[in-house]
C-alpha atoms as a PDB file:
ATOM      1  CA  UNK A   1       3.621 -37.393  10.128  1.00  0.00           C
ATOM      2  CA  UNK A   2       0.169 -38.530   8.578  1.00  0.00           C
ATOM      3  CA  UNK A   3      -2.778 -40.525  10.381  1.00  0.00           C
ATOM      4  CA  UNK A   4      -4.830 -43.634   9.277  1.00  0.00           C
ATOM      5  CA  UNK A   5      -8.242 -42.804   7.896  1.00  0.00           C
ATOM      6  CA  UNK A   6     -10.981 -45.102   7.305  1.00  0.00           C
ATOM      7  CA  UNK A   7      -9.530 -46.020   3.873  1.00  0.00           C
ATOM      8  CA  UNK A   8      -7.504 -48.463   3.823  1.00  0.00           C
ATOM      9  CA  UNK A   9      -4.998 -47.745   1.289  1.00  0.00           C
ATOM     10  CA  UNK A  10      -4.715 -43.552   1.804  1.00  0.00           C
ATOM     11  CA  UNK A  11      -3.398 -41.770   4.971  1.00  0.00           C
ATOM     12  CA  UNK A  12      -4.587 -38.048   5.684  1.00  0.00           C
ATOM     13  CA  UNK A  13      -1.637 -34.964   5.460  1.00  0.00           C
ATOM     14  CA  UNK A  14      -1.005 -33.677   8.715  1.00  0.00           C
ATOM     15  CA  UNK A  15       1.404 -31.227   8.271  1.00  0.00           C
ATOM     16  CA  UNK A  16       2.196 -29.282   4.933  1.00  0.00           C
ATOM     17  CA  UNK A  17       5.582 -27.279   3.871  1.00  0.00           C
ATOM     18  CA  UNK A  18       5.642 -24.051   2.979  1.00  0.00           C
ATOM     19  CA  UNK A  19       7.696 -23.415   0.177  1.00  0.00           C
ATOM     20  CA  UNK A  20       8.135 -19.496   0.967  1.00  0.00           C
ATOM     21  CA  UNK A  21       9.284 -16.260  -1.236  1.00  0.00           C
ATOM     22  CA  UNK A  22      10.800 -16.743  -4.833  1.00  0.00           C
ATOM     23  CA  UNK A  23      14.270 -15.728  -4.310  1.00  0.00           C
ATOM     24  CA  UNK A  24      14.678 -15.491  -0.653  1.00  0.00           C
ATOM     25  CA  UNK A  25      16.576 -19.099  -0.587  1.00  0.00           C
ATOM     26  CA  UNK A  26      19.275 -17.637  -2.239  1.00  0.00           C
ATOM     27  CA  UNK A  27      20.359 -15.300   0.715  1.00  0.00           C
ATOM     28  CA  UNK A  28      18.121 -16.326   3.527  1.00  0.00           C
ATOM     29  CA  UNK A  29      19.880 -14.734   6.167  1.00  0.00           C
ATOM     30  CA  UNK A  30      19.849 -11.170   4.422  1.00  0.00           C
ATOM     31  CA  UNK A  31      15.642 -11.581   3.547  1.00  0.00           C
ATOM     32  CA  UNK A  32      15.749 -12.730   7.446  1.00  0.00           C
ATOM     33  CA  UNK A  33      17.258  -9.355   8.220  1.00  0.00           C
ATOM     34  CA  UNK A  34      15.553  -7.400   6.278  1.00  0.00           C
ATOM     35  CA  UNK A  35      11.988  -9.100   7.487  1.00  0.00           C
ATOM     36  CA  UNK A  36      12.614  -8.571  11.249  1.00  0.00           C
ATOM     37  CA  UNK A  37      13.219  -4.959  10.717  1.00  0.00           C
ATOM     38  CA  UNK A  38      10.369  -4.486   8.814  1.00  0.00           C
ATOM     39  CA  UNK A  39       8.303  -6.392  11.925  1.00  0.00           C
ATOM     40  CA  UNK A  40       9.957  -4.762  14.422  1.00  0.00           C
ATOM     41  CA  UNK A  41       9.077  -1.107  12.901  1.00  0.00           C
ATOM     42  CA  UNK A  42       5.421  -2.476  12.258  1.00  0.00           C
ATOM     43  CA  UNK A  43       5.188  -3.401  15.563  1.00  0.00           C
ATOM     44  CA  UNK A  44       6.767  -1.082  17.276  1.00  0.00           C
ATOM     45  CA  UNK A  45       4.859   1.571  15.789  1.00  0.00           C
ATOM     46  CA  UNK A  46       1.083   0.129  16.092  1.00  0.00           C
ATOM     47  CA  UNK A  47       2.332  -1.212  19.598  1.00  0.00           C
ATOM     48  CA  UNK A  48       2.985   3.074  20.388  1.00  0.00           C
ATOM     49  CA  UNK A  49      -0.590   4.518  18.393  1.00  0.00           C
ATOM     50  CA  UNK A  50      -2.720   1.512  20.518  1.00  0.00           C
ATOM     51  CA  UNK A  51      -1.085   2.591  23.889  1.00  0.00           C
ATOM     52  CA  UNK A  52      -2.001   6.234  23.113  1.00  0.00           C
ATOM     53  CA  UNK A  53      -5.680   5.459  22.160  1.00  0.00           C
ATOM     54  CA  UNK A  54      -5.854   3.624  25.129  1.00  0.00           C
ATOM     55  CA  UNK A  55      -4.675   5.753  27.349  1.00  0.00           C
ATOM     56  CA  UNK A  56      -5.742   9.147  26.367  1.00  0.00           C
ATOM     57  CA  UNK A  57      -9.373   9.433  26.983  1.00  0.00           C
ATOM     58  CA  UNK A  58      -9.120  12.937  24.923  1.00  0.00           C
ATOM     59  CA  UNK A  59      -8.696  11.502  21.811  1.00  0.00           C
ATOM     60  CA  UNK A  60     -11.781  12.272  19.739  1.00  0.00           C
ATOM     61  CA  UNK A  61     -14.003   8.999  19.129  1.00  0.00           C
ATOM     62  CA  UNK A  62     -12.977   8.609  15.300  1.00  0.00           C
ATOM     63  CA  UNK A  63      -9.129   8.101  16.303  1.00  0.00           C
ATOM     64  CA  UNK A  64     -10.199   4.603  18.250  1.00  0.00           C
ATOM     65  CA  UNK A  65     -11.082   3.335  14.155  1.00  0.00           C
ATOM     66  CA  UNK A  66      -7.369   4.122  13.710  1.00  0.00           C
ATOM     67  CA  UNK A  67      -6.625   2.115  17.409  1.00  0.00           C
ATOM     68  CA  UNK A  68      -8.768  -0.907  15.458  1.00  0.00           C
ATOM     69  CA  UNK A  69      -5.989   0.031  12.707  1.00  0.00           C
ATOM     70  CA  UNK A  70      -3.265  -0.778  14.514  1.00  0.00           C
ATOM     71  CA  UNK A  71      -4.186  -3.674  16.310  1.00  0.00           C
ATOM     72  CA  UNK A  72      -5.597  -5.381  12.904  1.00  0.00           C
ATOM     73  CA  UNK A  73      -2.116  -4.455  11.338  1.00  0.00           C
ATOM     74  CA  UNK A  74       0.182  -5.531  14.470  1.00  0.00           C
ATOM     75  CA  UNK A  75      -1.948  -8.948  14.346  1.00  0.00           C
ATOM     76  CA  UNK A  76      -2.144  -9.431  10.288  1.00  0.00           C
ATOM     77  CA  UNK A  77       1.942  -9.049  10.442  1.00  0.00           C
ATOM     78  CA  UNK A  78       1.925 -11.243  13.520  1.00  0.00           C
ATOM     79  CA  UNK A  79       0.006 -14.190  11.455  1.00  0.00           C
ATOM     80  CA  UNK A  80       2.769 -14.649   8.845  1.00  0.00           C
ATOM     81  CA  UNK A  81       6.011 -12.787   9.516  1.00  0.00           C
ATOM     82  CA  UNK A  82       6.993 -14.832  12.097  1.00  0.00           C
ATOM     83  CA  UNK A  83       6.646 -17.982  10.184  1.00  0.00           C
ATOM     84  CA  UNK A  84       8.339 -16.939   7.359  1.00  0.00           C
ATOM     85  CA  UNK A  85      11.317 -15.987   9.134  1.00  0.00           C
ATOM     86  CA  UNK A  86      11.364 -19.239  10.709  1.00  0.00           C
ATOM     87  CA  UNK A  87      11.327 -20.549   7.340  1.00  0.00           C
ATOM     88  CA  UNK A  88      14.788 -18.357   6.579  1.00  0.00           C
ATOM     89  CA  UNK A  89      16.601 -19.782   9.530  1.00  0.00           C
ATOM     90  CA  UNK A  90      15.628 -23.536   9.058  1.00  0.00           C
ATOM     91  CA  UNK A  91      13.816 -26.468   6.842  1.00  0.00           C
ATOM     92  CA  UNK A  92      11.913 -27.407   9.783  1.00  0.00           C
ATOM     93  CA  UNK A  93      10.659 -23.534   9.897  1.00  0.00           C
ATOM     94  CA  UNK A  94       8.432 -24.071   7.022  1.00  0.00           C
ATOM     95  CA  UNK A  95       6.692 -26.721   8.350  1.00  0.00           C
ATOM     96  CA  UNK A  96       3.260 -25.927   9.808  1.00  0.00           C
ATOM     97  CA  UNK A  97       0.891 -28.507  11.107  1.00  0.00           C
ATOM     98  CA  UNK A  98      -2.613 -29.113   8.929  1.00  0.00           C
ATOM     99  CA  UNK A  99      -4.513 -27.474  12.730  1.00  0.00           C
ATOM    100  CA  UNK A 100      -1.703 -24.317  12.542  1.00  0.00           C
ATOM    101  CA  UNK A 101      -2.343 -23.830   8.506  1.00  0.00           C
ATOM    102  CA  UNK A 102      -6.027 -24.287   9.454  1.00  0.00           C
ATOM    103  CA  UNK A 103      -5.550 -21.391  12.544  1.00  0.00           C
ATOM    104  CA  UNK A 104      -3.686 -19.242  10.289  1.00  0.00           C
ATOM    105  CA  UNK A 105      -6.259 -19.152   6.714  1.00  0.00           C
ATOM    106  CA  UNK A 106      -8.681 -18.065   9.657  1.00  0.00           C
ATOM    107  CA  UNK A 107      -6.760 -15.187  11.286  1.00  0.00           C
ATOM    108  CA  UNK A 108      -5.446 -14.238   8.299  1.00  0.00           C
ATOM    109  CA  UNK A 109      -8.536 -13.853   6.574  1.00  0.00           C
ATOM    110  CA  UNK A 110     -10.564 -12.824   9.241  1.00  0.00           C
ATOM    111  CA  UNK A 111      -7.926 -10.067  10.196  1.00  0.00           C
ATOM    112  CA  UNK A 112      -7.346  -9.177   6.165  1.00  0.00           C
ATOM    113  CA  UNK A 113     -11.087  -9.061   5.604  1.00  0.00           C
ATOM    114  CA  UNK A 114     -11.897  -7.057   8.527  1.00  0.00           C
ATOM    115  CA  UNK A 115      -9.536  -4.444   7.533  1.00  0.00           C
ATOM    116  CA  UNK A 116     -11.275  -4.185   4.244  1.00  0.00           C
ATOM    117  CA  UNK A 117     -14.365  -3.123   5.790  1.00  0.00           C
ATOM    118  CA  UNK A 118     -12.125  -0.743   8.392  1.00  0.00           C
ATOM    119  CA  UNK A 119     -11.310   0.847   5.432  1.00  0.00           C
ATOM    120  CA  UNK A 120     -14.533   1.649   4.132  1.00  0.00           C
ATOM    121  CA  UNK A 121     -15.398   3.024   7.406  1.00  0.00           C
ATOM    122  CA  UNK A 122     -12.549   5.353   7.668  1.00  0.00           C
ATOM    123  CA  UNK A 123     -13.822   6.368   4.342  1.00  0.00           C
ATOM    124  CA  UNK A 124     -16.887   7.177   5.607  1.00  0.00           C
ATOM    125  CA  UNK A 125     -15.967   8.945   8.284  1.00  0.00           C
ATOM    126  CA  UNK A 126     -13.362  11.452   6.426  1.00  0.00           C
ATOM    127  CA  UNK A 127     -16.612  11.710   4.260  1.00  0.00           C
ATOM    128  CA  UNK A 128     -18.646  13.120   7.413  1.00  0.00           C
ATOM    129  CA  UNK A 129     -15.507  15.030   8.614  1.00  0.00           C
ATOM    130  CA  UNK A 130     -14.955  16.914   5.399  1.00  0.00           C
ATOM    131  CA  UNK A 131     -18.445  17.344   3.241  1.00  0.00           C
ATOM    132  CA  UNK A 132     -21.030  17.064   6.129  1.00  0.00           C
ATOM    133  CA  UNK A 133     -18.867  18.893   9.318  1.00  0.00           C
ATOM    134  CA  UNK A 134     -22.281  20.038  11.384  1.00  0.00           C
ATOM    135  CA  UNK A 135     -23.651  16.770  10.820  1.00  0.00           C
ATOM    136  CA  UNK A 136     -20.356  15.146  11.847  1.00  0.00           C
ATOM    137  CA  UNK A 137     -20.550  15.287  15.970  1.00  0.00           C
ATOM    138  CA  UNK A 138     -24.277  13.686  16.263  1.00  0.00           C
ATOM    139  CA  UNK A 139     -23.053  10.955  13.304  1.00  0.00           C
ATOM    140  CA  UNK A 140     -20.009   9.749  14.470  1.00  0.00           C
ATOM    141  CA  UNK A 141     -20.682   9.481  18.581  1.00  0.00           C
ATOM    142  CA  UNK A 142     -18.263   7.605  20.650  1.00  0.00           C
ATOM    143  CA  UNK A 143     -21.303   4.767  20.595  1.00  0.00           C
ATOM    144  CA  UNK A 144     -21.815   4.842  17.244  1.00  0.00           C
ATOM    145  CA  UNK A 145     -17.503   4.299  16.754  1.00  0.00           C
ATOM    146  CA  UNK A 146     -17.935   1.708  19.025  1.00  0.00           C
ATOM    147  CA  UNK A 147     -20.811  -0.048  17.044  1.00  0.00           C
ATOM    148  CA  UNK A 148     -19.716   0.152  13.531  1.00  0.00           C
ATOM    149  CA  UNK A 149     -16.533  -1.740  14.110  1.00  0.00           C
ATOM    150  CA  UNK A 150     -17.841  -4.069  16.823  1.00  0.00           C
ATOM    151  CA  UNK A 151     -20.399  -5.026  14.061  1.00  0.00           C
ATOM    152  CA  UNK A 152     -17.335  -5.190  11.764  1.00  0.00           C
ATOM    153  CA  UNK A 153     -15.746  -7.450  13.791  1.00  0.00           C
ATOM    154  CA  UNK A 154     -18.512  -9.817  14.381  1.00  0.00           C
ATOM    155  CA  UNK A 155     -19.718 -10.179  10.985  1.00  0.00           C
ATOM    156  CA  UNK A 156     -15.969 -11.177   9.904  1.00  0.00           C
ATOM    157  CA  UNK A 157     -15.490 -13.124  12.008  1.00  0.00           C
ATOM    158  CA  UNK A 158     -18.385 -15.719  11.048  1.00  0.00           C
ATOM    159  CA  UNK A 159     -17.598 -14.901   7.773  1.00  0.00           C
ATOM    160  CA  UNK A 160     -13.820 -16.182   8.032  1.00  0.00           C
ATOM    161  CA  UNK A 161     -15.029 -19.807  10.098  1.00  0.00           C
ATOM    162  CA  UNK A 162     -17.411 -20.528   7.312  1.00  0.00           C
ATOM    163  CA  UNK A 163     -14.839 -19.966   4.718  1.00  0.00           C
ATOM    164  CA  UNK A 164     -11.912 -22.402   7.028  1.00  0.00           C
ATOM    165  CA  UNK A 165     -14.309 -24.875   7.373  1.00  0.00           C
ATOM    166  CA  UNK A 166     -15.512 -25.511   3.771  1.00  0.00           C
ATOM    167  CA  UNK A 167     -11.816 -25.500   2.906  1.00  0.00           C
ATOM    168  CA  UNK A 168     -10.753 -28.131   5.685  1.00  0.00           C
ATOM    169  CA  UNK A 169     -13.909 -30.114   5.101  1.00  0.00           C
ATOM    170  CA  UNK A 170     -11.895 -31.441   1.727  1.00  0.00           C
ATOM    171  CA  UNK A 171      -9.623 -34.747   1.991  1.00  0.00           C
ATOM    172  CA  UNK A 172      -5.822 -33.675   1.773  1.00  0.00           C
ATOM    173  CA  UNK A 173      -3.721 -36.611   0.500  1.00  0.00           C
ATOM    174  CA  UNK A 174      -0.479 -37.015  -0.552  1.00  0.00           C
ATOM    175  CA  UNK A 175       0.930 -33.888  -2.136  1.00  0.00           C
ATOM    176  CA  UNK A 176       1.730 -31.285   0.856  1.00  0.00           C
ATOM    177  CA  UNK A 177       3.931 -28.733  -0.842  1.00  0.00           C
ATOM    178  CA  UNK A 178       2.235 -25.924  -0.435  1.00  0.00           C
ATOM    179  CA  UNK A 179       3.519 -22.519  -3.430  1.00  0.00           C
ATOM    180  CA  UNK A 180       3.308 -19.806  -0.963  1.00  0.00           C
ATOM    181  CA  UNK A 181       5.048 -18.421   1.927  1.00  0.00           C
ATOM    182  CA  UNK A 182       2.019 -19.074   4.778  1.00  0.00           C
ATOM    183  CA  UNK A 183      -1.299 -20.599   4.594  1.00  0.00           C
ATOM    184  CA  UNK A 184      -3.796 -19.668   2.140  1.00  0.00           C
ATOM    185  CA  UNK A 185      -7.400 -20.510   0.382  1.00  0.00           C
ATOM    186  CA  UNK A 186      -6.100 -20.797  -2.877  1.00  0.00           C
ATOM    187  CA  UNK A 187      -2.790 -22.634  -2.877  1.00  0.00           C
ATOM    188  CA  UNK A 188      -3.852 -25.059   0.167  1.00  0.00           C
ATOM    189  CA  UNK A 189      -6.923 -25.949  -2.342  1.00  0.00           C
ATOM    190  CA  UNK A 190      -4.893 -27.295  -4.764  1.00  0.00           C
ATOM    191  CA  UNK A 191      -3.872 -29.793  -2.753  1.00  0.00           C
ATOM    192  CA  UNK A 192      -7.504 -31.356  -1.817  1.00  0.00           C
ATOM    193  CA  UNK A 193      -7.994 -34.463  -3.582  1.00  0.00           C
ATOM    194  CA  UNK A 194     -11.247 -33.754  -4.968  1.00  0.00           C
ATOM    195  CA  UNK A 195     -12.755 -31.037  -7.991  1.00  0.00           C
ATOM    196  CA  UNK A 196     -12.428 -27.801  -6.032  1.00  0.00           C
ATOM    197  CA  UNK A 197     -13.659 -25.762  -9.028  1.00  0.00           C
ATOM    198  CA  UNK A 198     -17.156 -25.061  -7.513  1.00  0.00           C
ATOM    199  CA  UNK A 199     -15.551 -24.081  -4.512  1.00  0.00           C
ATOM    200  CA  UNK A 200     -12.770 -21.587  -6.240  1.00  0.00           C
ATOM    201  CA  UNK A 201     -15.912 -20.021  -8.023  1.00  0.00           C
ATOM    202  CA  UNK A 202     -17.653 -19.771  -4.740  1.00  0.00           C
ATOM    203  CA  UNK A 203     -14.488 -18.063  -3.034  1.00  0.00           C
ATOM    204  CA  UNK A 204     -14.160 -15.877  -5.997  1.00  0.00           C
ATOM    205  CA  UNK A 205     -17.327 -14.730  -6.177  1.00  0.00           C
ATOM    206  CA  UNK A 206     -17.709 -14.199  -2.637  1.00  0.00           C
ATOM    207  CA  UNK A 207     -14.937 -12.302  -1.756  1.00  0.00           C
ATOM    208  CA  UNK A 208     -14.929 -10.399  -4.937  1.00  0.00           C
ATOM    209  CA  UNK A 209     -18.205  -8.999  -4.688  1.00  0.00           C
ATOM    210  CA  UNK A 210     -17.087  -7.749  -0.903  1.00  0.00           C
ATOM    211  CA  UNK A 211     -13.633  -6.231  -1.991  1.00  0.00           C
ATOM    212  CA  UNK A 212     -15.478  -4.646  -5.005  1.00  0.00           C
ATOM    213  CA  UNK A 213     -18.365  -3.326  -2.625  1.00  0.00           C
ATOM    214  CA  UNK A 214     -15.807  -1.993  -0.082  1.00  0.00           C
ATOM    215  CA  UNK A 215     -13.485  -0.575  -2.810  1.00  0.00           C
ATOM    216  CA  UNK A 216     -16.539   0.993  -4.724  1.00  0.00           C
ATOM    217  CA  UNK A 217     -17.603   2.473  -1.413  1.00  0.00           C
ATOM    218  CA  UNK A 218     -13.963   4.450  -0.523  1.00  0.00           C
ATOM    219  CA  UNK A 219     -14.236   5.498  -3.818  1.00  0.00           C
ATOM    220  CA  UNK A 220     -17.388   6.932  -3.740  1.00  0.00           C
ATOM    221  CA  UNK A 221     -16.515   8.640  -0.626  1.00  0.00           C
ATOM    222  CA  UNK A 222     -13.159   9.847  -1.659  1.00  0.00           C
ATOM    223  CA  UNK A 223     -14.609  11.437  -4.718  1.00  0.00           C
ATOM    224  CA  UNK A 224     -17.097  13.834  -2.399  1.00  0.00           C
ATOM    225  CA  UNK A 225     -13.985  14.732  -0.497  1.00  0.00           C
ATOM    226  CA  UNK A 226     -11.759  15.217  -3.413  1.00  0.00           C
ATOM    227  CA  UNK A 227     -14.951  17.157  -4.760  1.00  0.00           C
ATOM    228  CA  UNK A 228     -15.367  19.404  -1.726  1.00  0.00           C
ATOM    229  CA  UNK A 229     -11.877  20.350  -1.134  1.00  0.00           C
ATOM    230  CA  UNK A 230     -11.127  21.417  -4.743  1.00  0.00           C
ATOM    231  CA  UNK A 231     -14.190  23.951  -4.327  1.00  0.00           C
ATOM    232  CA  UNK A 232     -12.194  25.394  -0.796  1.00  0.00           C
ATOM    233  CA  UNK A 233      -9.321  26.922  -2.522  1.00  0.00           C
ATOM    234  CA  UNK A 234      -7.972  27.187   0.831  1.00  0.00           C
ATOM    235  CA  UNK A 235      -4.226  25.968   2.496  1.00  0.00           C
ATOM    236  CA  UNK A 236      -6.595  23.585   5.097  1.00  0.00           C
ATOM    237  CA  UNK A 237      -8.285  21.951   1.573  1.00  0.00           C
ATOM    238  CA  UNK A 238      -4.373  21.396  -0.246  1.00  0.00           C
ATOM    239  CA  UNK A 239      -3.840  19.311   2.896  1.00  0.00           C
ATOM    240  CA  UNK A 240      -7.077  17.378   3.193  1.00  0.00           C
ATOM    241  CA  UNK A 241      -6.364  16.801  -0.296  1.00  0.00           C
ATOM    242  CA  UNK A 242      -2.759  15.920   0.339  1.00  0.00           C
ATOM    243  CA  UNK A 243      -4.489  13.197   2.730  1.00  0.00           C
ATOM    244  CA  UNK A 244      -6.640  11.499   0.348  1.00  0.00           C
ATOM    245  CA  UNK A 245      -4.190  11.454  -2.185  1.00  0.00           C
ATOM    246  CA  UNK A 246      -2.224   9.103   0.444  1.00  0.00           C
ATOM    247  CA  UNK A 247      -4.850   7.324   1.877  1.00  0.00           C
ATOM    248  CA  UNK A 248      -6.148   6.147  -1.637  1.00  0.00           C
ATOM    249  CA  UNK A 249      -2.432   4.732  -2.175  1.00  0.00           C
ATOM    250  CA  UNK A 250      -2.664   3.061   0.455  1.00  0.00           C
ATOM    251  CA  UNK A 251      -6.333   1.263  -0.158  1.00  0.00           C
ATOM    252  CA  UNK A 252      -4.700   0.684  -3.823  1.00  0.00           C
ATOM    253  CA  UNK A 253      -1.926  -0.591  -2.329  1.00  0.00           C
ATOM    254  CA  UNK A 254      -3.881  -2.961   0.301  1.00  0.00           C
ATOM    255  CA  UNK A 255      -6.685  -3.909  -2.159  1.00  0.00           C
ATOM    256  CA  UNK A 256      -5.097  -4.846  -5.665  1.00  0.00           C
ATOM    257  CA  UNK A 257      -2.219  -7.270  -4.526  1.00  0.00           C
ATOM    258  CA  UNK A 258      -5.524  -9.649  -3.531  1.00  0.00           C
ATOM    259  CA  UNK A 259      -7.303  -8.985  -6.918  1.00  0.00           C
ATOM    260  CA  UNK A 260      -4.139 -10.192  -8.775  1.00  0.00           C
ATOM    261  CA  UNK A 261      -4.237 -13.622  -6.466  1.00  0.00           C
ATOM    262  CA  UNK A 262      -7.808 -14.403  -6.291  1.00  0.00           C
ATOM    263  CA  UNK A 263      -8.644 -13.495  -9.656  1.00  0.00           C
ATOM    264  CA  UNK A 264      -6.021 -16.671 -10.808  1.00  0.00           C
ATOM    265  CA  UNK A 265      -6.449 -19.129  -8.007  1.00  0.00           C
ATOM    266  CA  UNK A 266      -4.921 -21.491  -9.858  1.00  0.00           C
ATOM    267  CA  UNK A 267      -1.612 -19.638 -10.846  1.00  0.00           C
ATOM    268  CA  UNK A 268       1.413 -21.661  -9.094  1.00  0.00           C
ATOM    269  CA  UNK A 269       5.061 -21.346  -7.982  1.00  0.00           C
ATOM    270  CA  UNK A 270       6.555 -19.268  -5.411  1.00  0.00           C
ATOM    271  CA  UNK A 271       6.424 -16.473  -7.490  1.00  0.00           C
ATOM    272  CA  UNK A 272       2.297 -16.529  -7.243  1.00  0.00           C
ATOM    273  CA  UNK A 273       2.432 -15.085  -3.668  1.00  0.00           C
ATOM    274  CA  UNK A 274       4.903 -12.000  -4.135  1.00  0.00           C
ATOM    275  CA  UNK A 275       1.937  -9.628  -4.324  1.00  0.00           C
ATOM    276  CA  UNK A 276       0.846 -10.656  -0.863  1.00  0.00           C
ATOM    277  CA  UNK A 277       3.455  -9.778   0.392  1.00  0.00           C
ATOM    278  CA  UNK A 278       2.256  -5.585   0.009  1.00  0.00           C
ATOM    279  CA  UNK A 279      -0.513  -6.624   1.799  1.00  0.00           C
ATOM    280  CA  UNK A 280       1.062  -8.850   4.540  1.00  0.00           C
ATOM    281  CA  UNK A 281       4.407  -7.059   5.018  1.00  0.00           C
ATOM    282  CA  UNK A 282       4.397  -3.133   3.457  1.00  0.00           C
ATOM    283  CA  UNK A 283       0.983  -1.812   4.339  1.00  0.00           C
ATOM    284  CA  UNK A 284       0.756  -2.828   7.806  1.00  0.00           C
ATOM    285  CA  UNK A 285       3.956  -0.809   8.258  1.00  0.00           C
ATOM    286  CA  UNK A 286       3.066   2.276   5.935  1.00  0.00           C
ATOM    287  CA  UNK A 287      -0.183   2.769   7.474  1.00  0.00           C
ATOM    288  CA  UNK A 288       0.772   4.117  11.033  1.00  0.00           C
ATOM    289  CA  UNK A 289       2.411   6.802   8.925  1.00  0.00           C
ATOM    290  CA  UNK A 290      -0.061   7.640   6.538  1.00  0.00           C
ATOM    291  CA  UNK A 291      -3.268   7.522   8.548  1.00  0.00           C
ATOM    292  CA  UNK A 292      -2.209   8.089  12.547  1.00  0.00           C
ATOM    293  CA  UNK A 293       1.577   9.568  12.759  1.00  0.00           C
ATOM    294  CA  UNK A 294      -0.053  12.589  10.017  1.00  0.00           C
ATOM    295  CA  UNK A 295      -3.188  13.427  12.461  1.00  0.00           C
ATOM    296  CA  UNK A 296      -2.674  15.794  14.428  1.00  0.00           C
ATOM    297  CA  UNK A 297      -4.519  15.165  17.545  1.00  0.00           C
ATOM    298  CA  UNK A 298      -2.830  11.444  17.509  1.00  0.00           C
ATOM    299  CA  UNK A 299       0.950  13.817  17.115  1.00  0.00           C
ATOM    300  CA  UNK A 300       0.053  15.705  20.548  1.00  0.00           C
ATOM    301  CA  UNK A 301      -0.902  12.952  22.075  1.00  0.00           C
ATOM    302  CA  UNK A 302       2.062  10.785  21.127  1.00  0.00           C
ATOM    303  CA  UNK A 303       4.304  14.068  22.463  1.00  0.00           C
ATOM    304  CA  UNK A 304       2.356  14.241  25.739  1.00  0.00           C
ATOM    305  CA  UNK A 305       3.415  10.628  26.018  1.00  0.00           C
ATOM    306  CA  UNK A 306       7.188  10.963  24.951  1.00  0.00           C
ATOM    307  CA  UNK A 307       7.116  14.149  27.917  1.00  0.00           C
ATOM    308  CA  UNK A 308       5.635  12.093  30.275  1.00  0.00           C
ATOM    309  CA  UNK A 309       8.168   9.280  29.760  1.00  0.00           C
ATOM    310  CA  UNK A 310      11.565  11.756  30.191  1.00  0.00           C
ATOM    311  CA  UNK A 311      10.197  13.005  32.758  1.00  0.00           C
ATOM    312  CA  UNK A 312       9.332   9.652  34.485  1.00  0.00           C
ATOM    313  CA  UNK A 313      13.094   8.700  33.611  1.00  0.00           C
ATOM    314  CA  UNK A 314      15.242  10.974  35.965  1.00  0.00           C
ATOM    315  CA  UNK A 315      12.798  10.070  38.615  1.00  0.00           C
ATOM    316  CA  UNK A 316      13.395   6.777  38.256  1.00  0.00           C
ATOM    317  CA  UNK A 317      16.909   6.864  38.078  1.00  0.00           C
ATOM    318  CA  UNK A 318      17.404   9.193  41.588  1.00  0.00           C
ATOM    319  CA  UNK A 319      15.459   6.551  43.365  1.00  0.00           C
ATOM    320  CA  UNK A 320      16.927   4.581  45.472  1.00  0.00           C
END
């Protein structure tokens, strides 16, 4: 499974093995279970909140950030779950092509990084909702939704195809094991057969002074809510604070697994990508709950569509 290059005496990997999750070897058909059942909630959820954004034009123009939500996290679960599974199941499932472990560092990253700045936005907006409320409407138009995470989008996106190319523009030879469950930056670069420390201080840098950016940024905007709602005194300001109190454990939760793994690029075994896996696996499932299933605009509009649906049903079944 290699190809002839144009030296003589070395062949180019063309598929690598995924090693997967420390422990999960050991009862692979219970980690199997418990995986689809965590994918299955993830996507059954997000599947539900992005057919009510679409469908209800009603929704207020802030609740299509938390559609972008859902599809990110349906897609980010998508990237790896799968695989890993397959993994569980058989040896062959932890083989991935060097094109598919090319494909997946970009989705992953692309979809991973794009959430980070979804994030901030979100912040941002709760900001608006909460300290600046008669400013809020003309801020946050349905147009100006639309723009901030189509701008999001774009600038990931070129962001994550630099970042695949500089990694697949090293010569792999030879050792194709790779410590981690799916594709990633830093264990695939261990493999290159060349000095990859100006590139691991590139990567570092790089996405550390984003993550730190967007994480400084919720902050910020978290402490003006926080701020605001302790000088309301009111039931409506215990909730808002309520909120915040879960959406920052979730951003914690999304943000510091990635810290631990970049910030030791070269830490190995299959121990080195258990944080990822809060990241990859936990927060795309926790985060229909915290941010869409507690708004209430998103809970009447999933109920309109749960009404519609029994009433559709005993229609459908006295047909003929």
């Amino acid at each position: 499974m290699a190809s002839e290059t144009e030296y003589p005496n070395q062949t180019m990997v063309s598929y690598f093995f995924l090693e997967g999750l420390m422990y999960t070897a050991e009862h692979p058909s219970l980690f199997f279970l418990l995986f689809l059942l965590i994918y299955s909630v993830t996507m059954t959820e997000n599947l539900l909140i992005l057919i009510r954004v679409g469908s209800d034009c009603h929704l207020c123009s802030p609740i299509h950030f938390l559609g972008h939500l859902s599809f990110l996290d349906a897609c980010l679960s998508t990237v790896t779950m799968p695989k890993v599974m397959a993994g569980l199941l058989t040896l062959y499932g932890k083989v991935i092509s060097s094109e598919g472990c090319a494909v997946q560092i970009y989705c992953f990253h692309f979809l991973a990084s794009t959430e980070c700045f979804l994030y901030t936005v979100m912040a941002y907006d709760s900001y608006l909702a909460i300290c600046q409320p008669l400013h809020y409407p003309v801020a946050m138009k349905r147009q100006m939704c639309a723009g901030l995470a189509g701008i999001t989008w774009a600038i990931r996106a070129i962001h994550s195809a630099i970042h695949t190319s500089l990694t697949f523009r090293l010569l792999y030879y030879g050792p194709h094991h790779v410590a981690y469950f799916f594709c990633d930056k830093p264990p695939v670069l261990k493999l290159a057969c060349a000095n990859t420390t100006n590139k691991e201080i590139i990567m570092l840098a790089n996405i550390g002074i984003v993550a730190a950016g967007c994480l400084i940024l919720i902050f910020i905007s978290y402490l003006f809510i926080v701020a605001s709602v302790l000088r309301t005194h009111t039931a409506e300001g215990q909730r808002a604070f309520s909120t915040c109190t879960a959406h920052l454990t979730v951003v914690l939760l999304y943000y510091m697994p990635p810290v631990c793994i970049y910030l030791q690029p070269r830490s190995s075994g299959a121990g080195a990508g258990a944080p990822a896996v809060f990241y990859t696996m936990v927060t795309p499932m926790l985060n229909p709950f915290i941010y869409t299933l507690r708004n209430k605009e998103v809970k009447r509009a999933l109920g309109r569509l749960l009404c519609q649906a029994s009433r559709e049903s005993p229609a459908g079944s006295q047909a003929p």
